[in-house]
C-alpha atoms as a PDB file:
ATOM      1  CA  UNK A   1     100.987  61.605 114.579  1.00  0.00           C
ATOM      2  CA  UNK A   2      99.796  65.147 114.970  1.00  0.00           C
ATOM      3  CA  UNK A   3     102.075  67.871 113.496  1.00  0.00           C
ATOM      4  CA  UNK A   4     103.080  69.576 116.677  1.00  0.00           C
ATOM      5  CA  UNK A   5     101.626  70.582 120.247  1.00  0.00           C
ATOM      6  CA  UNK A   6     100.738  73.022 122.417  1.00  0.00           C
ATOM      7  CA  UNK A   7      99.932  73.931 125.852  1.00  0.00           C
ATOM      8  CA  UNK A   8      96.650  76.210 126.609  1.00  0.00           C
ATOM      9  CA  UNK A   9      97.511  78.860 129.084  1.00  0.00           C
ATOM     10  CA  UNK A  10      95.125  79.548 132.355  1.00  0.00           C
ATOM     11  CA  UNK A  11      94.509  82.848 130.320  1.00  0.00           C
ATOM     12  CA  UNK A  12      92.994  80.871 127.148  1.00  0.00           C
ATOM     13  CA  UNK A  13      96.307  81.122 125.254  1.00  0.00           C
ATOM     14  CA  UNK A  14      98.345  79.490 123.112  1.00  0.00           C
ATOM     15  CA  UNK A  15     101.533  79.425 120.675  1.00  0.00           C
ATOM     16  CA  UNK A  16     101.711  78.327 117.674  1.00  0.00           C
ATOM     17  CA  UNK A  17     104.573  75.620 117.541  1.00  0.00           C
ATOM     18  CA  UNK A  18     107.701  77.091 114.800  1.00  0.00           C
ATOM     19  CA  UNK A  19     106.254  73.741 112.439  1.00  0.00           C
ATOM     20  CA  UNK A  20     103.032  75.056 112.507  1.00  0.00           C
ATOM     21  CA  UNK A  21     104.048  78.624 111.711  1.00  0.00           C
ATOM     22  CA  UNK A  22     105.937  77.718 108.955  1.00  0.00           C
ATOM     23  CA  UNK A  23     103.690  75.326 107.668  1.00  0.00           C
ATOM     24  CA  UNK A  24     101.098  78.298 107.264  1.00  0.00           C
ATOM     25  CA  UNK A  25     103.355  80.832 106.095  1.00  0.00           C
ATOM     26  CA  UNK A  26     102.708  82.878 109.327  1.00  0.00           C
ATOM     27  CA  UNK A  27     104.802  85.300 111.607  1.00  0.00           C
ATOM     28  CA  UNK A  28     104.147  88.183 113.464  1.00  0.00           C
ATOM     29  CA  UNK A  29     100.917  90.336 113.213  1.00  0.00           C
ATOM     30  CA  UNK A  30      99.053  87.461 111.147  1.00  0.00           C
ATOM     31  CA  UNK A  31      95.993  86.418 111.546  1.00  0.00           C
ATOM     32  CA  UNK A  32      94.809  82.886 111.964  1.00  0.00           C
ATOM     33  CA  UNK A  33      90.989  81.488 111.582  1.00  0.00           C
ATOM     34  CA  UNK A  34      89.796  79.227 113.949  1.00  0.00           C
ATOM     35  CA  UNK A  35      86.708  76.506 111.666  1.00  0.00           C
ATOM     36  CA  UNK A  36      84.870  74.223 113.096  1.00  0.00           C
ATOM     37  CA  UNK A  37      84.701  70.910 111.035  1.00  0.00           C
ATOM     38  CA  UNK A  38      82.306  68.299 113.155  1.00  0.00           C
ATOM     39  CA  UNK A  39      84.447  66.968 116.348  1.00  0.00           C
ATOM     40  CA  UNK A  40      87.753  69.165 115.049  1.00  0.00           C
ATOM     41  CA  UNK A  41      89.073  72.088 114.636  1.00  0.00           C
ATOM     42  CA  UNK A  42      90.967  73.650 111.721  1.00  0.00           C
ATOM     43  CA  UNK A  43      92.806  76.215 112.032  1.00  0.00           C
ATOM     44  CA  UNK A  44      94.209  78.289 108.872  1.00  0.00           C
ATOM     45  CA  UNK A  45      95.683  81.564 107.790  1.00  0.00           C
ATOM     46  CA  UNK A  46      93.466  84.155 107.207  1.00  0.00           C
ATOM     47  CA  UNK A  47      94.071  85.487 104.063  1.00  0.00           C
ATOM     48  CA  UNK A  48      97.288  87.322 102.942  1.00  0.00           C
ATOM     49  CA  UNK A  49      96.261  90.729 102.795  1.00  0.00           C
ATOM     50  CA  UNK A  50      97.290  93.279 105.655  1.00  0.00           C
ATOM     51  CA  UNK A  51      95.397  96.029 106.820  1.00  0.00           C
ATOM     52  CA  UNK A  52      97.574  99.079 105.194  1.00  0.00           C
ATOM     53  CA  UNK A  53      97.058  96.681 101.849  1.00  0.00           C
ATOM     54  CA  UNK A  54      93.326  96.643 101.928  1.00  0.00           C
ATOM     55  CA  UNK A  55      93.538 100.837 102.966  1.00  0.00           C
ATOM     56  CA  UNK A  56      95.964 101.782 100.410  1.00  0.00           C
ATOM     57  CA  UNK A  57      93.493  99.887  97.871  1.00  0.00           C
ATOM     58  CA  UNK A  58      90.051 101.604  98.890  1.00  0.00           C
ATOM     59  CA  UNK A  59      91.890 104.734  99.797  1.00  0.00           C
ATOM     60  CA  UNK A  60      94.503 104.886  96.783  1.00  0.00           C
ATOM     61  CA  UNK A  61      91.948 107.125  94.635  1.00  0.00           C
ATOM     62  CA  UNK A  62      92.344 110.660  95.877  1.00  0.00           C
ATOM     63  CA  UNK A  63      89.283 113.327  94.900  1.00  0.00           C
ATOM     64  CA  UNK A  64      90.826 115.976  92.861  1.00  0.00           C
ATOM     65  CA  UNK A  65      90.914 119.215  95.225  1.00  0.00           C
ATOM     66  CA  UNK A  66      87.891 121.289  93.988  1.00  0.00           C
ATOM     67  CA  UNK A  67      87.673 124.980  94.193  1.00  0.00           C
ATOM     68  CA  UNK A  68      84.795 127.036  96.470  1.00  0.00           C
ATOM     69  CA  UNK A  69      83.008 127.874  93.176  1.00  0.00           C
ATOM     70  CA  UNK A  70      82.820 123.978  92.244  1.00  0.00           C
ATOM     71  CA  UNK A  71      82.276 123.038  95.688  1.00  0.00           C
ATOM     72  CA  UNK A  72      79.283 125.468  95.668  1.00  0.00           C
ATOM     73  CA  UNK A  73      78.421 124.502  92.061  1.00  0.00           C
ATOM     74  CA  UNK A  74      77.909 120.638  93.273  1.00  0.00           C
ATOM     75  CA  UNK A  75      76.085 121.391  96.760  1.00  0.00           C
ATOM     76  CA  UNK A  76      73.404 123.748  94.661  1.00  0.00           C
ATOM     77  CA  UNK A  77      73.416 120.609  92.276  1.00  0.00           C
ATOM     78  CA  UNK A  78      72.723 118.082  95.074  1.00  0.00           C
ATOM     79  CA  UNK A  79      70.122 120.766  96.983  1.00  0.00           C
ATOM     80  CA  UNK A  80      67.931 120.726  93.417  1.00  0.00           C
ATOM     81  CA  UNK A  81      68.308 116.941  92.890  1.00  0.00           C
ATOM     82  CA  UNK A  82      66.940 116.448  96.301  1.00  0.00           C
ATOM     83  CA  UNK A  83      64.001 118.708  95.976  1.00  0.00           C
ATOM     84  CA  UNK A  84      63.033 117.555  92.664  1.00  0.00           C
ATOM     85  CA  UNK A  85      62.488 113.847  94.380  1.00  0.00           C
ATOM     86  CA  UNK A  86      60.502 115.322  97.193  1.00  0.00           C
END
């Protein structure tokens, strides 16, 4: 006896029975993968991590604010790194 049901609209949409949702630990704003598992379908929460989680972690370093001098230090830095490749 399947867990719950639901009725695809003529737009290609559903929603996801209250069972369902609380079964996956869903609500609002989460995101749901749709796997392909020989004649079925599985359909699972797609990881817990929001998007302001994952860009506070790769953004949550800030550069230290660098002064002309050091800014001009680093670019004549990069300028004779680059040459001394070529």
């Amino acid at each position: 006896m399947p867990l719950a049901s639901s009725r695809l609209t003529a737009q290609g949409q559903i929603s996801v029975p209250a069972k369902v949702r609380q079964k996956l630990g869903v609500g609002p704003g989460s995101v749901l993968e749709w796997d392909a598992d020989g004649d079925r379908v599985v359909v699972r929460r797609a990881g817990r991590h929001t998007s302001e989680a994952v860009h506070r972690a790769i953004f949550a370093r800030r550069p230290t604010p660098k002064t002309l001098a050091e800014m001009d230090a680093g670019i004549g830095r990069d300028i004779k790194r680059r040459r001394a490749r070529g």
